[in-house]
Protein backbone atom coordinates (compact mmCIF):
# COMPACT_ATOMS: atom_id res chain seq x y z
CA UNK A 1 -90.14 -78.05 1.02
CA UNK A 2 -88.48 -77.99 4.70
CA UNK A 3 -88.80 -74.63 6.47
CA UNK A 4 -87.17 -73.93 9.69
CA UNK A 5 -87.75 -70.88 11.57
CA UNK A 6 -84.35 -69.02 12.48
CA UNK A 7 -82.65 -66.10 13.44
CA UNK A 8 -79.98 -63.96 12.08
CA UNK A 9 -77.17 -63.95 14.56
CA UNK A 10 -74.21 -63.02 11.67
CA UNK A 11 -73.45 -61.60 8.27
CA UNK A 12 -70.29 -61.94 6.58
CA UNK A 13 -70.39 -59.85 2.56
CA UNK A 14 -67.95 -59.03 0.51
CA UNK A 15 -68.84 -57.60 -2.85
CA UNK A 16 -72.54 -59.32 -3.99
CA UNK A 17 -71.81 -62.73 -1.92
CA UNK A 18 -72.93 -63.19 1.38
CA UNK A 19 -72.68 -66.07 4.41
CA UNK A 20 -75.83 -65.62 6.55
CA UNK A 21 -75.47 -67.78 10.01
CA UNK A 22 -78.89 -68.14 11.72
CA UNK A 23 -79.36 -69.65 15.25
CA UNK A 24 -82.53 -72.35 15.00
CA UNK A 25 -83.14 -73.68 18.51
CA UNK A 26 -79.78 -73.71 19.58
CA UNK A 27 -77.70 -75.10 16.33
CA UNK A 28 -75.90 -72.80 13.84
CA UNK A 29 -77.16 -72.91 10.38
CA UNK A 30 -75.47 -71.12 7.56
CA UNK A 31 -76.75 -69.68 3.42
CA UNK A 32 -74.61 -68.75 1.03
CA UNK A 33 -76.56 -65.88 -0.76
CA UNK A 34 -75.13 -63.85 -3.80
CA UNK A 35 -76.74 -60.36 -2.62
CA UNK A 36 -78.60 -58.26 -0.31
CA UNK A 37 -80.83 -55.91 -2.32
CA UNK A 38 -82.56 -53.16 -0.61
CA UNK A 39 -86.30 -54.26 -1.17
CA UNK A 40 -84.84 -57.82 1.18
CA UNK A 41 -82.42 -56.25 3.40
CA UNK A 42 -81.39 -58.90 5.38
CA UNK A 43 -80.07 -57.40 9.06
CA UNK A 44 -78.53 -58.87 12.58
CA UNK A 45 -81.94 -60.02 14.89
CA UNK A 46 -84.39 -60.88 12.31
CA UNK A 47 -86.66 -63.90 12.53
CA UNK A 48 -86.34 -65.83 9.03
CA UNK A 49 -87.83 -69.16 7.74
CA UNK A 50 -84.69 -71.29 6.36
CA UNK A 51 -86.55 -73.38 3.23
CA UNK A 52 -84.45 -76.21 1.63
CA UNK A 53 -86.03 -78.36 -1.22
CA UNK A 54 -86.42 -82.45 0.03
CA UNK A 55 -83.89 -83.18 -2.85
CA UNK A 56 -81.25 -80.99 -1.56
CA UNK A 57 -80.84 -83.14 1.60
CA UNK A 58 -78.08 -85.82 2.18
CA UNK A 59 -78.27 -88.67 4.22
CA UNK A 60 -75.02 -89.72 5.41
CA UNK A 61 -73.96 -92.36 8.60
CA UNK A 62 -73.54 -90.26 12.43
CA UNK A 63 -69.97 -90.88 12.37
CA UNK A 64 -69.46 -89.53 9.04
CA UNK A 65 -67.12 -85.96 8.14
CA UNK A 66 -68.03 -83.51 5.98
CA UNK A 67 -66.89 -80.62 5.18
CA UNK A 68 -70.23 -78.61 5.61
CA UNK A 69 -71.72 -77.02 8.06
CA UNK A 70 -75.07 -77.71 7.49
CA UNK A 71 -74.84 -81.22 9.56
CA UNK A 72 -77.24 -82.20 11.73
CA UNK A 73 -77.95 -85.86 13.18
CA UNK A 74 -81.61 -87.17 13.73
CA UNK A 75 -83.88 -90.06 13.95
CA UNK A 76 -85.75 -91.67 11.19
CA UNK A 77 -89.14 -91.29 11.82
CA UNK A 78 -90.67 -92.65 8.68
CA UNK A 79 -89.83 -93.82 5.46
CA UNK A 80 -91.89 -93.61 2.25
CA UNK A 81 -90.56 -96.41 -0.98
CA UNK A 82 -90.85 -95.65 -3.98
CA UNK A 83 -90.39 -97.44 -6.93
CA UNK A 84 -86.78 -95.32 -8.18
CA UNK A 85 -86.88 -93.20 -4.59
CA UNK A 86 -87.57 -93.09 -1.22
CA UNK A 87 -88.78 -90.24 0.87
CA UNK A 88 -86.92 -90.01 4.79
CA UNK A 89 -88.58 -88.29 7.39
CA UNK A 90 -86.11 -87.28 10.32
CA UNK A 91 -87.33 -85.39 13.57
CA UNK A 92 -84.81 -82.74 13.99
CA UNK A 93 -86.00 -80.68 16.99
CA UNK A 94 -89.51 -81.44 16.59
CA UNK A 95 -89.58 -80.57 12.95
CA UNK A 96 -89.80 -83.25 9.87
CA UNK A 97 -86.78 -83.26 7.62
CA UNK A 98 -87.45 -84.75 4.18
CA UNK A 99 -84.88 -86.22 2.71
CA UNK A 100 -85.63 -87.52 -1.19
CA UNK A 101 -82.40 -90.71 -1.75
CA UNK A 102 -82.45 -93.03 -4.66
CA UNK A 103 -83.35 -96.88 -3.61
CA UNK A 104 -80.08 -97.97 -3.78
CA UNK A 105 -78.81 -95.48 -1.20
CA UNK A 106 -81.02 -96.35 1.19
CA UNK A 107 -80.71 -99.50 0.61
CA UNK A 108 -76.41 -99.25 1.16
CA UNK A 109 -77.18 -97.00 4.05
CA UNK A 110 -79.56 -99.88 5.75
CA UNK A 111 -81.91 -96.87 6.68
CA UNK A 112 -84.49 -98.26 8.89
CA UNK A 113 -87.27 -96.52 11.27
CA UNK A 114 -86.12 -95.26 14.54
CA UNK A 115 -82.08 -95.14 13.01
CA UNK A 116 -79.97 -91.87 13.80
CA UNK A 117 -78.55 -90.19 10.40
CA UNK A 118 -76.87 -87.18 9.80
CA UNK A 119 -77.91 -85.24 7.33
CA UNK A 120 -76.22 -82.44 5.20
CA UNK A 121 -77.59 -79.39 3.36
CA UNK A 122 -74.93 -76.91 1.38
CA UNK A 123 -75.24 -73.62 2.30
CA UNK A 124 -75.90 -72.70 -1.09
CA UNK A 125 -79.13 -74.95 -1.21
CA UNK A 126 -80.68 -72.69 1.92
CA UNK A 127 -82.78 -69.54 0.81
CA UNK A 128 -84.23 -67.12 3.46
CA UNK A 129 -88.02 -65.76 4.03
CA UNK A 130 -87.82 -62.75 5.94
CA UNK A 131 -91.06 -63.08 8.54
């Protein structure tokens, strides 16, 4: 699991949906959550973890557009084969980012140690920890 520690600088609801934006060191992260119940009320200022499962991650090339927010670029710090997967490690502000690819996309990527990626989570892949 990757878990960020963040802060909730915005909350946009209408009805059960809401679109949580949390500052982490600087770069704007955003979850897509479909309500607020009382016993987790989320509020403005609160420290949060941000957890995202490895297999929710997408690897894409730096120069790449997409349409989510979510988009970070980092280095490849290791990678971990498989005999179907492979496991990439990217530092992103001193924290590891696993990303879990099939073979054959890293192998169309060309992912190699010490590369720069950008990778992608949706919004709706993001779940909060209150701390």
């Amino acid at each position: 699991m990757n878990i960020l520690k963040g802060n909730i600088v915005s909350i946009k609801q209408s009805d059960n949906l809401m679109l949580v934006f949390m500052d982490v060191e600087g770069n704007l992260f955003n979850s897509l959550l479909l309500e607020n119940a009382d016993e987790n009320r989320l509020e403005v200022g609160m420290d949060v973890h941000l957890l995202f499962k490895e297999t929710e991650v997408t690897l894409a090339t730096t120069d790449s557009v997409v349409s989510e927010k979510n988009s970070f670029v980092s280095k490849i710090t290791n990678i971990e084969n498989g005999k179907v997967l492979a496991n990439i490690t990217l530092d992103f502000l001193g924290n590891n980012i696993n990303a879990i690819i099939t073979k054959g996309a890293l192998h169309g990527l060309k992912c190699k140690v010490g590369d720069e990626f950008r990778w992608v989570v949706k919004a709706s892949e993001v779940t909060l920890q209150i701390l």
